[in-house]
N, C-alpha and C. Protein backbone atom coordinates (compact mmCIF):
# COMPACT_ATOMS: atom_id res chain seq x y z
N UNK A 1 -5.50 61.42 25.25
CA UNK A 1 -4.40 62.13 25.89
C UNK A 1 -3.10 61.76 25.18
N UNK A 2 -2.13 62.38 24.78
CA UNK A 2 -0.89 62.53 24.24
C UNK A 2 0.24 62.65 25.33
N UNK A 3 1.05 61.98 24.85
CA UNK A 3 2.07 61.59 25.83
C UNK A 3 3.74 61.98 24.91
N UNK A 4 3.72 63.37 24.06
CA UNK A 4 4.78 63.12 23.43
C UNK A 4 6.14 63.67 24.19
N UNK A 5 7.23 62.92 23.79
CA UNK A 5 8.37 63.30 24.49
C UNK A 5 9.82 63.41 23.36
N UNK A 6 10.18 64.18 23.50
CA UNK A 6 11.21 64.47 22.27
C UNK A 6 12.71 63.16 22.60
N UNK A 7 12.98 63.22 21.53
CA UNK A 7 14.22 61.92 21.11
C UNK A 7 15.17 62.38 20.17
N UNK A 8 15.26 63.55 19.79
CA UNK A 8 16.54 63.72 19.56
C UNK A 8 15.98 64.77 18.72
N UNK A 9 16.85 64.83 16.95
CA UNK A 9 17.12 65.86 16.45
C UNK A 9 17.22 64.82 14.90
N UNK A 10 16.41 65.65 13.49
CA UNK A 10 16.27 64.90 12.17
C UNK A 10 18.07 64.35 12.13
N UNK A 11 18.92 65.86 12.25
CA UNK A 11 20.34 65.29 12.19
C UNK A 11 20.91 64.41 12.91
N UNK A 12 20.00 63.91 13.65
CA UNK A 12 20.84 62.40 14.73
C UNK A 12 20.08 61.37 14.31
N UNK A 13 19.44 61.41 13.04
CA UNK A 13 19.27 60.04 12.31
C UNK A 13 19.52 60.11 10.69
N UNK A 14 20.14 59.32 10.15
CA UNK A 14 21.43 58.95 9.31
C UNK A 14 20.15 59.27 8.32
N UNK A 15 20.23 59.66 6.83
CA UNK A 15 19.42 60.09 5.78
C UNK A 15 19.44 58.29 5.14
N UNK A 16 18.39 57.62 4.74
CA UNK A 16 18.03 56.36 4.56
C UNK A 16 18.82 55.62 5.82
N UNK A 17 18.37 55.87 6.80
CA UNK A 17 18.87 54.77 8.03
C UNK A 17 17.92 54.91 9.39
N UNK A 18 18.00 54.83 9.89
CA UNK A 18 17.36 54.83 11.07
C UNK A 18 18.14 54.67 13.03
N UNK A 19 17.48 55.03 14.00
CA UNK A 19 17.86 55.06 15.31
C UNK A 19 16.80 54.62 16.19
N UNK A 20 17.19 53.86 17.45
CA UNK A 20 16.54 53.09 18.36
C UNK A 20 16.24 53.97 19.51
N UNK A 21 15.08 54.09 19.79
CA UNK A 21 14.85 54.71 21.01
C UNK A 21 14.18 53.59 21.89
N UNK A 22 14.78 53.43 23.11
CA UNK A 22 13.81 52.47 24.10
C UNK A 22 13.25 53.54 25.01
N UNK A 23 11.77 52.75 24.99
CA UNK A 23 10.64 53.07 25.65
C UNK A 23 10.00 52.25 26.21
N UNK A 24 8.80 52.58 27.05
CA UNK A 24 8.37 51.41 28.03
C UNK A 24 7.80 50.14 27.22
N UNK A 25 6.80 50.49 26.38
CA UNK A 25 6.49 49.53 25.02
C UNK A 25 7.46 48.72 24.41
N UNK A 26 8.73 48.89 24.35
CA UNK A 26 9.51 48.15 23.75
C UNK A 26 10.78 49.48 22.84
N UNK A 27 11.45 48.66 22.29
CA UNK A 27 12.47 49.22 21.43
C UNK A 27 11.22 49.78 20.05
N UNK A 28 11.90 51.40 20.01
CA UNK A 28 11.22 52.04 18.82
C UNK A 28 12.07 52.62 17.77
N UNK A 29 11.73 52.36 16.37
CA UNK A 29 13.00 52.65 15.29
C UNK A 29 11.99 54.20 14.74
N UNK A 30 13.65 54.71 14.77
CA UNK A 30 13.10 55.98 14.31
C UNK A 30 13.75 56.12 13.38
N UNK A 31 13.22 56.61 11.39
CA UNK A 31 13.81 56.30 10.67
C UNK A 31 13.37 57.99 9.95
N UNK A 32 14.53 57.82 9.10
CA UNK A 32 14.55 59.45 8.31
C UNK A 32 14.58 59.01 6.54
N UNK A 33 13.99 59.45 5.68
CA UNK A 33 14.28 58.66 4.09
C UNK A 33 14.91 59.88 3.39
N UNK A 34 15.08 59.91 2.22
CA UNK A 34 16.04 60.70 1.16
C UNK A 34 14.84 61.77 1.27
N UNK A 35 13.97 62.23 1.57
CA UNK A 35 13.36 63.52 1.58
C UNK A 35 13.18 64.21 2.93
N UNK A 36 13.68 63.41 3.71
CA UNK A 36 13.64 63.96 5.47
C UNK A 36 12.82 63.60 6.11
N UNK A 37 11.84 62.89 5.67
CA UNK A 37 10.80 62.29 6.37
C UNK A 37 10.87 61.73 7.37
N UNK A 38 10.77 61.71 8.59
CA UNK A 38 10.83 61.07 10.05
C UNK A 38 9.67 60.11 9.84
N UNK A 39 9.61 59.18 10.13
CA UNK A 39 8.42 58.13 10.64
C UNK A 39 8.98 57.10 11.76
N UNK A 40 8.12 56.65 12.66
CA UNK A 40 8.44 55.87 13.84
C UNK A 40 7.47 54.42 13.64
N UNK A 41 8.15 53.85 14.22
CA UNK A 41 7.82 51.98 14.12
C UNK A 41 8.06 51.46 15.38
N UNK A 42 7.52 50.38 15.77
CA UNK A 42 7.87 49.17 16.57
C UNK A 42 9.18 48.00 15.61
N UNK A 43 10.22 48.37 16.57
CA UNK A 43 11.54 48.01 16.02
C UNK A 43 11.33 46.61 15.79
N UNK A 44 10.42 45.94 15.12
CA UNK A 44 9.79 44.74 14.95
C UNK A 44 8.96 44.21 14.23
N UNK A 45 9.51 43.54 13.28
CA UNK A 45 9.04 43.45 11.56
C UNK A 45 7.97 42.28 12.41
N UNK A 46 7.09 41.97 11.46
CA UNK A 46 5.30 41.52 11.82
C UNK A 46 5.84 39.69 11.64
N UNK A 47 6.77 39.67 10.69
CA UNK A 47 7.30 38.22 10.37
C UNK A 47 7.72 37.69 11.57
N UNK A 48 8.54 37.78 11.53
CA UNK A 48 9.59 36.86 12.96
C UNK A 48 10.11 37.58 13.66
N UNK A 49 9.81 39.03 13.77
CA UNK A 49 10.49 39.69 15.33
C UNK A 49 11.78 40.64 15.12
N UNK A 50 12.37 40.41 13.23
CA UNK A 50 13.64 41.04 12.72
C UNK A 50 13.72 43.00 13.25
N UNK A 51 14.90 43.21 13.44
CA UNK A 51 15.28 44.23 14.05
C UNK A 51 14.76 45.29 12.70
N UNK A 52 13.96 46.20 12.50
CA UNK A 52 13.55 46.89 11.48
C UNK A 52 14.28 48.18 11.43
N UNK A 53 15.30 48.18 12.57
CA UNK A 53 16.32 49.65 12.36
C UNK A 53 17.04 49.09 11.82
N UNK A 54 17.55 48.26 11.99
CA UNK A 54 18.86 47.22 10.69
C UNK A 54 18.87 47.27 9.47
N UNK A 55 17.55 47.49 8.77
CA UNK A 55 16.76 46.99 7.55
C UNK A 55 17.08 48.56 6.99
N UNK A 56 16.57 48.29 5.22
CA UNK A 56 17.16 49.11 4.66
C UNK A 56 15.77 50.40 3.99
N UNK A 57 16.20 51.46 4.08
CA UNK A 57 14.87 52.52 4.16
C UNK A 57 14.99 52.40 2.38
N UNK A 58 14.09 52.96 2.00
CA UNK A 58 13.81 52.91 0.61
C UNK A 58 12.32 53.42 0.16
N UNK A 59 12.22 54.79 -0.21
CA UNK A 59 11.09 55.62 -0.05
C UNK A 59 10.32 55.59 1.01
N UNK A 60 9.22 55.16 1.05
CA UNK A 60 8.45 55.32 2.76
C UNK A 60 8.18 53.87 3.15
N UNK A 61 9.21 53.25 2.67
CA UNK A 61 9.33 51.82 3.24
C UNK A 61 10.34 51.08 4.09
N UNK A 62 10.62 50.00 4.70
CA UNK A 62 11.85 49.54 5.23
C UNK A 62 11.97 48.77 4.90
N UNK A 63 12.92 48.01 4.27
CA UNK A 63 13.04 45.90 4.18
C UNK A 63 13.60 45.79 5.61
N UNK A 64 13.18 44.23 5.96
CA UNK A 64 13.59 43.70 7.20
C UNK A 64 14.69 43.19 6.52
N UNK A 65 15.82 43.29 7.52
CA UNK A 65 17.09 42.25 6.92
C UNK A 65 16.96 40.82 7.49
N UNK A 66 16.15 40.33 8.10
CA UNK A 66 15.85 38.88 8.36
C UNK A 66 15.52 38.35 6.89
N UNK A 67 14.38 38.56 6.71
CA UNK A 67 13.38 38.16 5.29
C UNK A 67 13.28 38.53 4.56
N UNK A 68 13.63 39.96 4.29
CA UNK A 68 13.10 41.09 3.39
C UNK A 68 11.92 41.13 2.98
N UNK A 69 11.36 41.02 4.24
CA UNK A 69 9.55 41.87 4.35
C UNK A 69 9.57 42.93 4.13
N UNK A 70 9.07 43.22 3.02
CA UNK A 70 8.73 45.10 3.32
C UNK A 70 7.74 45.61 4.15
N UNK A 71 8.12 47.00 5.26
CA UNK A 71 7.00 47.43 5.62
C UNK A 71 6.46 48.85 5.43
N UNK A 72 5.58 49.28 5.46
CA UNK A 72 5.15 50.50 4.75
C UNK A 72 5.22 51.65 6.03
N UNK A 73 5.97 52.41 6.18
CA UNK A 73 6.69 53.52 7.31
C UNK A 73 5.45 54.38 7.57
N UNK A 74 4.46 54.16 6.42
CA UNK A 74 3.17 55.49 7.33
C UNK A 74 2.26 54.76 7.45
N UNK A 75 2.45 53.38 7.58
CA UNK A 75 1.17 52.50 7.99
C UNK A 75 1.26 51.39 9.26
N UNK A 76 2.76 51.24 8.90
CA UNK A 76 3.04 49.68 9.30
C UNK A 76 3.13 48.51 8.80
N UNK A 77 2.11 48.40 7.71
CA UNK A 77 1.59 47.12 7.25
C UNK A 77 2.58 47.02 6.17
N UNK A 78 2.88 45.12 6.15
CA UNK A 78 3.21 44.44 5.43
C UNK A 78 3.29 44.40 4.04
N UNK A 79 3.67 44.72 3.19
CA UNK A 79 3.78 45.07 0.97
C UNK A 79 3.71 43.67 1.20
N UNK A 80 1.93 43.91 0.23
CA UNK A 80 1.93 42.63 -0.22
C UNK A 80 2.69 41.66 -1.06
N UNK A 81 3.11 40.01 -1.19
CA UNK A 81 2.06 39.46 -0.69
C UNK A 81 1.91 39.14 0.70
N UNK A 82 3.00 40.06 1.41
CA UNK A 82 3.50 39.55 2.73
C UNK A 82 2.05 39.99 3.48
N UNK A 83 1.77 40.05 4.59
CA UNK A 83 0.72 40.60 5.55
C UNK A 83 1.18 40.50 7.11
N UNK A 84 0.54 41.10 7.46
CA UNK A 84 1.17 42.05 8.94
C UNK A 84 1.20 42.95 9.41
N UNK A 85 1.48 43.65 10.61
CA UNK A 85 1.90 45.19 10.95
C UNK A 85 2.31 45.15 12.13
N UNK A 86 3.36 46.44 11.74
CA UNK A 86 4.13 46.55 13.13
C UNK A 86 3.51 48.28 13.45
N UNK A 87 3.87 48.38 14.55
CA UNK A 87 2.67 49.44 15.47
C UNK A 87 3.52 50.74 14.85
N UNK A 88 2.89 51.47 14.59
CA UNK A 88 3.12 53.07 14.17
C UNK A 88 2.95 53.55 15.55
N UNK A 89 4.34 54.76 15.52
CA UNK A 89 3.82 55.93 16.37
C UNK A 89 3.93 57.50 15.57
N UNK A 90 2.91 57.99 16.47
CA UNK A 90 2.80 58.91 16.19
C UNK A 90 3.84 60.33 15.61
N UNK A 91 4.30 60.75 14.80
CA UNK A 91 5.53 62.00 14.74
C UNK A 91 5.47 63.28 14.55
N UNK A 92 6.26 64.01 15.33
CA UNK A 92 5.72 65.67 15.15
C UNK A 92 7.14 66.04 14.95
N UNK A 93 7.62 67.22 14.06
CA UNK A 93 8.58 67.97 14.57
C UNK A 93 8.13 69.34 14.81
N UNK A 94 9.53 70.28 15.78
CA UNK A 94 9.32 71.32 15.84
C UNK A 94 10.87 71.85 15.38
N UNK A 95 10.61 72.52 14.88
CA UNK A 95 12.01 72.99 13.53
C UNK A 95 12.74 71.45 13.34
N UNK A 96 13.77 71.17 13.86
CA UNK A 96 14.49 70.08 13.91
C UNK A 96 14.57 68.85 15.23
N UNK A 97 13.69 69.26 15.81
CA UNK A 97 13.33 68.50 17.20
C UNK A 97 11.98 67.49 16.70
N UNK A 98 12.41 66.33 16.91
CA UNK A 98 11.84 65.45 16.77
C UNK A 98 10.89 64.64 18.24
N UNK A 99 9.42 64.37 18.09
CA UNK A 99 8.69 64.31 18.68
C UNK A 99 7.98 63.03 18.70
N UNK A 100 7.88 62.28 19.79
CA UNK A 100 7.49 60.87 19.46
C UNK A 100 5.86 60.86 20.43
N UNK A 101 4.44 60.50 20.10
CA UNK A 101 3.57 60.47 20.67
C UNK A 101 3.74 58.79 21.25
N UNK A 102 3.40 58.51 22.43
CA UNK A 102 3.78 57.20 23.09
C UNK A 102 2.47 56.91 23.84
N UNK A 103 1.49 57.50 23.37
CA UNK A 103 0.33 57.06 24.09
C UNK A 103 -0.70 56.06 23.36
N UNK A 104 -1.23 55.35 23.86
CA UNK A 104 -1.90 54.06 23.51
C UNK A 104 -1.51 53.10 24.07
């Protein structure tokens, strides 16, 4: 079962930056890269807990600004040699409406 609920709009997140949506799970970073790509994360690098909307987008990746862990935006997981993952959610758009699946 799918649980998606819309969070805004591609233009209400900054082109290489990202925006926080809280949800019952916790704080979720919603990030956009230089080709428009939306991908969603657990605002919570796998290292020590660093704020991953802070951190800097860079193709389909984020650095944490704690450590500069990289994490991989369509996986989660940790660029080696680091290891880890922070929870992916699911993303849909519809024209410019952005869609977050919150189930699991």
């Amino acid at each position: 079962m799918s649980n998606w609920i819309e969070v805004g709009t591609v233009q209400d997140i900054p082109k290489l930056g990202a925006r926080v949506v809280q949800a019952p799970q916790g704080d979720i970073a919603i990030f956009r890269n230089a080709q428009d790509e939306i991908f969603a994360l657990a605002d919570k690098c796998p290292h020590k807990g660093g704020p991953l909307s802070q951190g800097l987008v860079h193709g389909k990746t984020v650095t944490c600004p704690m450590h500069n862990w990289k994490i991989s935006m369509e996986n989660g997981e940790a660029v080696a040699p680091d290891h880890g993952c922070s929870r992916v959610y699911a993303v849909k758009l519809d024209g410019e409406k952005i869609f977050l699946d919150l189930a699991k």
